[in-house]
PDB file of N, CA and C in Angstrom:
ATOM      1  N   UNK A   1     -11.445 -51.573  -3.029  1.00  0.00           N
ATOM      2  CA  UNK A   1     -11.879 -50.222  -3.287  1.00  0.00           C
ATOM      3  C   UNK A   1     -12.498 -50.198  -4.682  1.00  0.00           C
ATOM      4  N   UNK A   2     -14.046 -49.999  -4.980  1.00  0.00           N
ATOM      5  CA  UNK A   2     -14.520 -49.421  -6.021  1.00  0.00           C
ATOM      6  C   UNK A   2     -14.043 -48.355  -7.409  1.00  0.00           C
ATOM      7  N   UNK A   3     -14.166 -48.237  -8.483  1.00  0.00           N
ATOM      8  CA  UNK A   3     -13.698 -47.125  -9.401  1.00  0.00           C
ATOM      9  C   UNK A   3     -14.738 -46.054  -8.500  1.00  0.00           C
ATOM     10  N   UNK A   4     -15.929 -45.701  -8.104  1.00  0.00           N
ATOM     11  CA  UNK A   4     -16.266 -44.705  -7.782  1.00  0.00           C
ATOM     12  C   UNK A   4     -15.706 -44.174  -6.749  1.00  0.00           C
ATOM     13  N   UNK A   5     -15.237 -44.690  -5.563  1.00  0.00           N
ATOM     14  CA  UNK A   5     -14.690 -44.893  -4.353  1.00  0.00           C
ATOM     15  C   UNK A   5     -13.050 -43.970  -5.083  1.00  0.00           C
ATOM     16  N   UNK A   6     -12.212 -44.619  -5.719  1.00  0.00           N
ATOM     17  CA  UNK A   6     -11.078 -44.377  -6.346  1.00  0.00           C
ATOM     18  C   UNK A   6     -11.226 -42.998  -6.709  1.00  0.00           C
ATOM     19  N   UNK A   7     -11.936 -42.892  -7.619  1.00  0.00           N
ATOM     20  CA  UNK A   7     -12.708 -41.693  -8.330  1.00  0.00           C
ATOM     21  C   UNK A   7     -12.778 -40.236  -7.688  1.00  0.00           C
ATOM     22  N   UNK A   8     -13.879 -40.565  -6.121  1.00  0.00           N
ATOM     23  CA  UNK A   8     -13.670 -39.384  -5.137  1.00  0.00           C
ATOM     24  C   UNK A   8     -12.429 -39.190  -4.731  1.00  0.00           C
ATOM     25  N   UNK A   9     -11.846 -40.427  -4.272  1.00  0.00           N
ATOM     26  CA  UNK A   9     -10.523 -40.001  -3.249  1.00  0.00           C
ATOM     27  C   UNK A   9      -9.738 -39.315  -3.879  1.00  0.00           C
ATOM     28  N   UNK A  10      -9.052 -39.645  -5.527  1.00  0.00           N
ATOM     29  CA  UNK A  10      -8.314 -39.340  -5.997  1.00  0.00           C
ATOM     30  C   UNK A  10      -8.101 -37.930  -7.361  1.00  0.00           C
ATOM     31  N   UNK A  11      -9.945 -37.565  -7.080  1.00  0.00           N
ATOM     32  CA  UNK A  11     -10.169 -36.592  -8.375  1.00  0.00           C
ATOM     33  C   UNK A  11     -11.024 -35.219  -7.441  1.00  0.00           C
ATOM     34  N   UNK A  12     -12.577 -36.058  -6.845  1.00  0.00           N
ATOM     35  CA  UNK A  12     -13.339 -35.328  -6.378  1.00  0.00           C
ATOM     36  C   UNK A  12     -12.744 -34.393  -5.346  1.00  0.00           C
ATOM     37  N   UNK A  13     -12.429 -35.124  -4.248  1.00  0.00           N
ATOM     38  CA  UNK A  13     -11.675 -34.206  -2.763  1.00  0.00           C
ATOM     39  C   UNK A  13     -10.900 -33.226  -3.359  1.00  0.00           C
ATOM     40  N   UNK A  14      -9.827 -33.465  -3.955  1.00  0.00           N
ATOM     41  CA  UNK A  14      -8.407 -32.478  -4.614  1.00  0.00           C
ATOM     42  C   UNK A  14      -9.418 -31.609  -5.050  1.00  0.00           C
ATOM     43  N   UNK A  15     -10.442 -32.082  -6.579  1.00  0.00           N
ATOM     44  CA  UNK A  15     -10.629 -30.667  -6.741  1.00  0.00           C
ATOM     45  C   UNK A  15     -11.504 -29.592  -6.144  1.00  0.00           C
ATOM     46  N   UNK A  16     -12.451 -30.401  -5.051  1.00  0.00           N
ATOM     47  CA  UNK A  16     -13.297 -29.922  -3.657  1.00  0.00           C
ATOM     48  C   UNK A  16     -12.190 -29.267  -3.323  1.00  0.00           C
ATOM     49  N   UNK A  17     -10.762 -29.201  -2.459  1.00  0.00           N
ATOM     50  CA  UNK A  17      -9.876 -28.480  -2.068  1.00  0.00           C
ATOM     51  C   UNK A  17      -9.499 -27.624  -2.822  1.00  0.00           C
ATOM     52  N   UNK A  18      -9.409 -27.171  -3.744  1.00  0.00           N
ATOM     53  CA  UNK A  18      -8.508 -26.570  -4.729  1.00  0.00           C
ATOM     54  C   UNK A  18      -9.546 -25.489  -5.223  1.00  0.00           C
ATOM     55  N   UNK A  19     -10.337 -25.508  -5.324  1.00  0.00           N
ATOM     56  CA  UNK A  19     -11.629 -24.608  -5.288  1.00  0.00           C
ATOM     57  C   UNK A  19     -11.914 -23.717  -4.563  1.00  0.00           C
ATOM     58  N   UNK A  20     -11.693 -24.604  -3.595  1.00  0.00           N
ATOM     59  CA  UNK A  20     -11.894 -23.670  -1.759  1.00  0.00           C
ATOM     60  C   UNK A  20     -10.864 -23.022  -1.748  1.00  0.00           C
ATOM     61  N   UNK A  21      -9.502 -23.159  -1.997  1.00  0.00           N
ATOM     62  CA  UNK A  21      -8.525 -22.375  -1.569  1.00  0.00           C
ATOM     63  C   UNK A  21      -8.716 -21.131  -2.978  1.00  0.00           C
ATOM     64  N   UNK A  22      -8.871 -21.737  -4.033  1.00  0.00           N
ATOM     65  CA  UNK A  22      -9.254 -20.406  -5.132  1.00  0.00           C
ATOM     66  C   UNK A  22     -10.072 -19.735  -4.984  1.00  0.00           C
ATOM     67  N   UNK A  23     -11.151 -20.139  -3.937  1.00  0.00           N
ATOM     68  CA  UNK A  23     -12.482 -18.549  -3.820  1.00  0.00           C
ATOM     69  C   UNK A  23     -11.906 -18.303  -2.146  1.00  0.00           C
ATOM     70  N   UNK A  24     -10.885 -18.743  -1.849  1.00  0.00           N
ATOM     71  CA  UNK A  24     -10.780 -17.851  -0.398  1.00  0.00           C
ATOM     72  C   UNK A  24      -9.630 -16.923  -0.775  1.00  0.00           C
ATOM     73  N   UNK A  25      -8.756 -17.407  -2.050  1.00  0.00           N
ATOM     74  CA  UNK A  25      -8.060 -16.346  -2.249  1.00  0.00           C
ATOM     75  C   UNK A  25      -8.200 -15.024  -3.275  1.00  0.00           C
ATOM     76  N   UNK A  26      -9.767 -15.448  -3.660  1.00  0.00           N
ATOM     77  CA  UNK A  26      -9.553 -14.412  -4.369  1.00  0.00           C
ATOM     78  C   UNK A  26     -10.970 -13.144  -3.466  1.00  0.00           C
ATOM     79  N   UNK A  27     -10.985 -13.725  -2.608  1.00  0.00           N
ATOM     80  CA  UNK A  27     -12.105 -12.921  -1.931  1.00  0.00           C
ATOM     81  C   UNK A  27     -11.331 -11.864  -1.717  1.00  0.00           C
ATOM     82  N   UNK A  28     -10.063 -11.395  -0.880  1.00  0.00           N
ATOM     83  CA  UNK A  28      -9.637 -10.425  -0.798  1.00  0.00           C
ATOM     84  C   UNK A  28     -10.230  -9.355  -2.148  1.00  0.00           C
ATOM     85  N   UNK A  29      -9.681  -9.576  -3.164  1.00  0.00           N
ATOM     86  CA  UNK A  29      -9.810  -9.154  -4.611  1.00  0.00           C
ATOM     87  C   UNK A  29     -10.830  -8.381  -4.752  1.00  0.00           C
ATOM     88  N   UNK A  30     -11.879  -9.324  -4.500  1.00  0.00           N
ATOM     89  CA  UNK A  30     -13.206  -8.721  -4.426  1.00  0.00           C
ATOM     90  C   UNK A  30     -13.839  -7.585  -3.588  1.00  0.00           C
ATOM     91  N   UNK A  31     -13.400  -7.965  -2.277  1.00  0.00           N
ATOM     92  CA  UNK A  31     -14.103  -7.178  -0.907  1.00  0.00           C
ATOM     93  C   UNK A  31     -13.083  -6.032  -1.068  1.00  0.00           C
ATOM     94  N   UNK A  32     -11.770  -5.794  -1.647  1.00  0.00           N
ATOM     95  CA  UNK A  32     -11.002  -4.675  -1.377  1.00  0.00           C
ATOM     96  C   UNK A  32     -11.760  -3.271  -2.511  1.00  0.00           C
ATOM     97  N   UNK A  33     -11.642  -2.383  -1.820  1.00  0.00           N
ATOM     98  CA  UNK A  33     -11.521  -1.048  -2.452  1.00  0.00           C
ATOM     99  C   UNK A  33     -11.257  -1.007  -3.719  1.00  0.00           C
ATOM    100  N   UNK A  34     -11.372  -0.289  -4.874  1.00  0.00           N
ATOM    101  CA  UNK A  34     -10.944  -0.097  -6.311  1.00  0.00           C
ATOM    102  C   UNK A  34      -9.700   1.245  -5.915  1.00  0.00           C
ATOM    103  N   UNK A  35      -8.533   0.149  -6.801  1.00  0.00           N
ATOM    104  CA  UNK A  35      -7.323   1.150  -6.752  1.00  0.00           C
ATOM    105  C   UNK A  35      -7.184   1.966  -7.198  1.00  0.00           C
ATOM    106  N   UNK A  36      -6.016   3.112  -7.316  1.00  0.00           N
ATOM    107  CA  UNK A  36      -6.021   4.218  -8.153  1.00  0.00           C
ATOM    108  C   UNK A  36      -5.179   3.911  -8.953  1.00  0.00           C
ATOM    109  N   UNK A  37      -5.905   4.313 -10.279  1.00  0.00           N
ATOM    110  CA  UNK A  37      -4.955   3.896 -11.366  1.00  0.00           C
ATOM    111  C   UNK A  37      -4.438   5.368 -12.462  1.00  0.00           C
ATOM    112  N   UNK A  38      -2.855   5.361 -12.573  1.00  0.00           N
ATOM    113  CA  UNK A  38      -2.932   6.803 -13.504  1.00  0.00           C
ATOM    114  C   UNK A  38      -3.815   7.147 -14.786  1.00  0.00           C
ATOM    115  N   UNK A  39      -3.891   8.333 -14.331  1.00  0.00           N
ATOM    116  CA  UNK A  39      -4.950   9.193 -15.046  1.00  0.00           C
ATOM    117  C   UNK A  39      -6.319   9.153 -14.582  1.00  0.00           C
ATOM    118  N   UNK A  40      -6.452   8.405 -13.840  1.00  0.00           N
ATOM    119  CA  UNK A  40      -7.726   8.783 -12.716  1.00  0.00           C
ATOM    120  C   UNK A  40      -7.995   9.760 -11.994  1.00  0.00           C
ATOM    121  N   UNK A  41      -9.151  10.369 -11.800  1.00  0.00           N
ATOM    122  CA  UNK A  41      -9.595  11.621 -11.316  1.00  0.00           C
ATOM    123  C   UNK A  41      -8.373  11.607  -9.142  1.00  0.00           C
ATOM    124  N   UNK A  42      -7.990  12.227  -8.775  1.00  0.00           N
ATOM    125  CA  UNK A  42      -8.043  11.715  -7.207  1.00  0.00           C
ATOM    126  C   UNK A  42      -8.698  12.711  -6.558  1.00  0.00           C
ATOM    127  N   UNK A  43      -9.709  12.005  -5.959  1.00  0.00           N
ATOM    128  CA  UNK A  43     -10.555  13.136  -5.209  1.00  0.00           C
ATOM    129  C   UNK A  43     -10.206  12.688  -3.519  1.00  0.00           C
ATOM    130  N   UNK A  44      -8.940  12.360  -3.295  1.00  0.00           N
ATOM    131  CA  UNK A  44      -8.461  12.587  -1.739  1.00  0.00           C
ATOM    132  C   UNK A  44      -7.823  13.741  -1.334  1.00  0.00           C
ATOM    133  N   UNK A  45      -7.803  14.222   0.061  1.00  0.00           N
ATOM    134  CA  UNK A  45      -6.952  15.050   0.413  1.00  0.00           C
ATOM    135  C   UNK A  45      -5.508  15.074   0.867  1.00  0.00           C
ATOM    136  N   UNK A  46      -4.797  15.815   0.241  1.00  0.00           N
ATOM    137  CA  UNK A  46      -3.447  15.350   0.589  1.00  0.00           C
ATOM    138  C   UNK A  46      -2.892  14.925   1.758  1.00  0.00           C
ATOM    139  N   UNK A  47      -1.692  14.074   1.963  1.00  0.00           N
ATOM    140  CA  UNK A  47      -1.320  13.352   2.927  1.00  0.00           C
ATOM    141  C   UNK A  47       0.187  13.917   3.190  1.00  0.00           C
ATOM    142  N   UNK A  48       0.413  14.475   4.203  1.00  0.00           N
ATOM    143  CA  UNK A  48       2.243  14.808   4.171  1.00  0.00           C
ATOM    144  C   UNK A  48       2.546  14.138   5.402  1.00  0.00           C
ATOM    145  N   UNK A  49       3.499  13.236   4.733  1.00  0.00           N
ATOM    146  CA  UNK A  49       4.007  11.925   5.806  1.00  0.00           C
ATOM    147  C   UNK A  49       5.235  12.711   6.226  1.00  0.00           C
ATOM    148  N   UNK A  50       5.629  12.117   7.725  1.00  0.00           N
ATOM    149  CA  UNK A  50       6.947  12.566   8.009  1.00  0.00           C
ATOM    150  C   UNK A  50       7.188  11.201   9.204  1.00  0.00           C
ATOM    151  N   UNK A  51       8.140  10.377   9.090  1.00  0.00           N
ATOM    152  CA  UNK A  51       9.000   9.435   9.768  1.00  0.00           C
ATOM    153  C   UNK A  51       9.108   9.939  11.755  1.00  0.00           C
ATOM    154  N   UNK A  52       9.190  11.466  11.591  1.00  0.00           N
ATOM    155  CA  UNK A  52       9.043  11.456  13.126  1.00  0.00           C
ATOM    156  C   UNK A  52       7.964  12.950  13.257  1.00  0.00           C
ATOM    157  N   UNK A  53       6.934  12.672  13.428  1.00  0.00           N
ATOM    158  CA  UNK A  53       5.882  14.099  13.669  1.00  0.00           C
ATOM    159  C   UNK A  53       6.276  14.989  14.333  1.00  0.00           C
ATOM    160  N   UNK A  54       6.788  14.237  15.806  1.00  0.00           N
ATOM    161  CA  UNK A  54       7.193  15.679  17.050  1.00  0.00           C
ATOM    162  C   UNK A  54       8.288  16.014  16.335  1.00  0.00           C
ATOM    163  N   UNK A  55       9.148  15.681  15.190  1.00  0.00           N
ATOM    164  CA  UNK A  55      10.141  16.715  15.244  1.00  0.00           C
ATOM    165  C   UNK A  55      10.064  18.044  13.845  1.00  0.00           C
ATOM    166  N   UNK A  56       8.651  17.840  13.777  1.00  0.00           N
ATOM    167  CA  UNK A  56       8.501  18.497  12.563  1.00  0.00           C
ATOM    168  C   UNK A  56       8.342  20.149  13.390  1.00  0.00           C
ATOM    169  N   UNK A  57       8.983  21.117  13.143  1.00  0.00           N
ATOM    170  CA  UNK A  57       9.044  22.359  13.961  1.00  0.00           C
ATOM    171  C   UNK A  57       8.847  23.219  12.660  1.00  0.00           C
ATOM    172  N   UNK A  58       7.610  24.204  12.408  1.00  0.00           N
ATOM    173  CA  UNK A  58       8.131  24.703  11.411  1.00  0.00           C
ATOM    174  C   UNK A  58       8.296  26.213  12.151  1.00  0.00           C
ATOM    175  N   UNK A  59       8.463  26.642  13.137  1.00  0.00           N
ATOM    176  CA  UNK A  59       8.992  27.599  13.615  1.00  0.00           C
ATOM    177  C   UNK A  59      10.472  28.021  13.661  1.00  0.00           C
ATOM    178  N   UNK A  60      11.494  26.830  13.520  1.00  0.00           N
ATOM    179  CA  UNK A  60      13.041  27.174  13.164  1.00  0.00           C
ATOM    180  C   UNK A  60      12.869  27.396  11.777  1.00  0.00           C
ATOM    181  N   UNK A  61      14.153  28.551  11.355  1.00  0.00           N
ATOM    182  CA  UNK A  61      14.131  29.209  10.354  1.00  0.00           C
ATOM    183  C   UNK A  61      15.617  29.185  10.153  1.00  0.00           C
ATOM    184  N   UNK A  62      16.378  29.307   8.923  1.00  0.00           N
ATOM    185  CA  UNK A  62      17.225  29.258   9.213  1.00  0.00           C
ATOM    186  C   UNK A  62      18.053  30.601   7.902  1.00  0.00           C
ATOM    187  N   UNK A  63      18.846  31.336   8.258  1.00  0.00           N
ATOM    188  CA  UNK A  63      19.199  32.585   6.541  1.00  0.00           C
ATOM    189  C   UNK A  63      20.683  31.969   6.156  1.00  0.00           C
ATOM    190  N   UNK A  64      20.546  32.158   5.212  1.00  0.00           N
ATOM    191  CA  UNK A  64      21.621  32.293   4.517  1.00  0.00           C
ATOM    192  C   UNK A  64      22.540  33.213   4.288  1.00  0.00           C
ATOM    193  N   UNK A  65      23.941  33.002   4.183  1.00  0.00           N
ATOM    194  CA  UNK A  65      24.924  34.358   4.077  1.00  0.00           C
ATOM    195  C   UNK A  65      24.188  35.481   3.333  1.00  0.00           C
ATOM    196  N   UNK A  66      23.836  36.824   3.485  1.00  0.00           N
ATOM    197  CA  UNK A  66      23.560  38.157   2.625  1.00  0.00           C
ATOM    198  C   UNK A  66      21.567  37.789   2.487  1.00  0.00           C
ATOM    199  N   UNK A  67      21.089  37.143   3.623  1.00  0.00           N
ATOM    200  CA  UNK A  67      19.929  36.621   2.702  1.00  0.00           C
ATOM    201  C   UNK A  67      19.505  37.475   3.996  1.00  0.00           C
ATOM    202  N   UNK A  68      18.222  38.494   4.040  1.00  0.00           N
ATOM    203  CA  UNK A  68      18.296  38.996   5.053  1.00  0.00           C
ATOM    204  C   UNK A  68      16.506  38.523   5.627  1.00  0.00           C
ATOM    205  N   UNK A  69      15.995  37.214   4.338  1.00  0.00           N
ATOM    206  CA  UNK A  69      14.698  36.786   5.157  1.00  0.00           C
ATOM    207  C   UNK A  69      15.362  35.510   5.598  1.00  0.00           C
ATOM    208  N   UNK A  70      14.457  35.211   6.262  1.00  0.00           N
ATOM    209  CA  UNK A  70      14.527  33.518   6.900  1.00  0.00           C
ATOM    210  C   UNK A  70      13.946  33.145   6.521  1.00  0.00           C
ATOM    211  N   UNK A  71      14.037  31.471   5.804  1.00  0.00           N
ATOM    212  CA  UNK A  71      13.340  30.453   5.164  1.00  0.00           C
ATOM    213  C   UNK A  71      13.052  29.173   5.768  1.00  0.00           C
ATOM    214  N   UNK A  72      12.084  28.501   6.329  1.00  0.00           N
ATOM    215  CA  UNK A  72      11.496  27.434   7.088  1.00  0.00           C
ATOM    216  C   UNK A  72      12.890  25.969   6.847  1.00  0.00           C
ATOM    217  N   UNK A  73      13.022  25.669   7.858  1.00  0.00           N
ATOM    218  CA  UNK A  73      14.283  24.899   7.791  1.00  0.00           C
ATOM    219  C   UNK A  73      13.789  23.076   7.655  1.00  0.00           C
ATOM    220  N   UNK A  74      14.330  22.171   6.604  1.00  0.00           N
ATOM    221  CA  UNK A  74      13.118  21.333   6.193  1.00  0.00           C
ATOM    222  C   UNK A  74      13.963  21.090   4.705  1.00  0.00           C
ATOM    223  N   UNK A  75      13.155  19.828   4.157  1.00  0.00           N
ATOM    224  CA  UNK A  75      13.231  19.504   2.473  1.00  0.00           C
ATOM    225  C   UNK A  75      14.672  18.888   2.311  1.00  0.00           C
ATOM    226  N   UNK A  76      15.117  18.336   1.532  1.00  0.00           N
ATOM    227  CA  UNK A  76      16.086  17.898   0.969  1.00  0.00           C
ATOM    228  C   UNK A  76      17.417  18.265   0.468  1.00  0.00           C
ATOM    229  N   UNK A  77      18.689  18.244   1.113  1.00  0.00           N
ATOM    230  CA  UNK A  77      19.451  19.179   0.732  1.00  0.00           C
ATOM    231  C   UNK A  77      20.894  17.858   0.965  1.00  0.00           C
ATOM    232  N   UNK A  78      21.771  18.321   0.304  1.00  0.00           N
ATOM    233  CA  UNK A  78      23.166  17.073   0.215  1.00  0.00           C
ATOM    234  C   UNK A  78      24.291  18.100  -0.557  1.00  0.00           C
ATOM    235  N   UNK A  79      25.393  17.374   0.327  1.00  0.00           N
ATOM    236  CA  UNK A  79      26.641  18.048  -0.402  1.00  0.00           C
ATOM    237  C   UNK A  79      27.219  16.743  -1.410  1.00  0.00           C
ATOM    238  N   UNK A  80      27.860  17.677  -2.300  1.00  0.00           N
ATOM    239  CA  UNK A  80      28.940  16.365  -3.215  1.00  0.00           C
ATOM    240  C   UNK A  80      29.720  17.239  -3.565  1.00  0.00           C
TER     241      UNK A  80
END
């Protein structure tokens, strides 16, 4: 085996490979969208996620002792 021969197998190929895998991983990077970063303007419209849609009812209402409106039943609530 030649020093040039030596040369490719052991320098050229690796860094031929290693190249390729660094511009295929950074293509994502590139081709993706620009993120939102704080203090950036957001010009989207809001999104209200909910885990199960059909059970979102906002027609149940539910009052409270002496409370004589009804308030949409929903949001975050815990005893301790």
């Amino acid at each position: 085996m030649s020093v040039i021969e030596t040369i490719l197998v052991f320098v050229v190929i690796p860094a031929v490979i290693y190249g390729l895998l660094g511009v295929l991983s950074m293509r994502s990077k590139f081709a993706a969208a620009p993120r939102y970063r704080p203090g950036q303007e957001w010009d989207h419209p809001p999104v209200w996620w909910s885990a199960n849609p059909q059970g979102l009812d906002t027609t149940r209402t539910h009052a409270d002792a002496g409370d004589e409106e009804a308030t949409p039943v929903g949001g975050a609530s815990g005893r301790w």
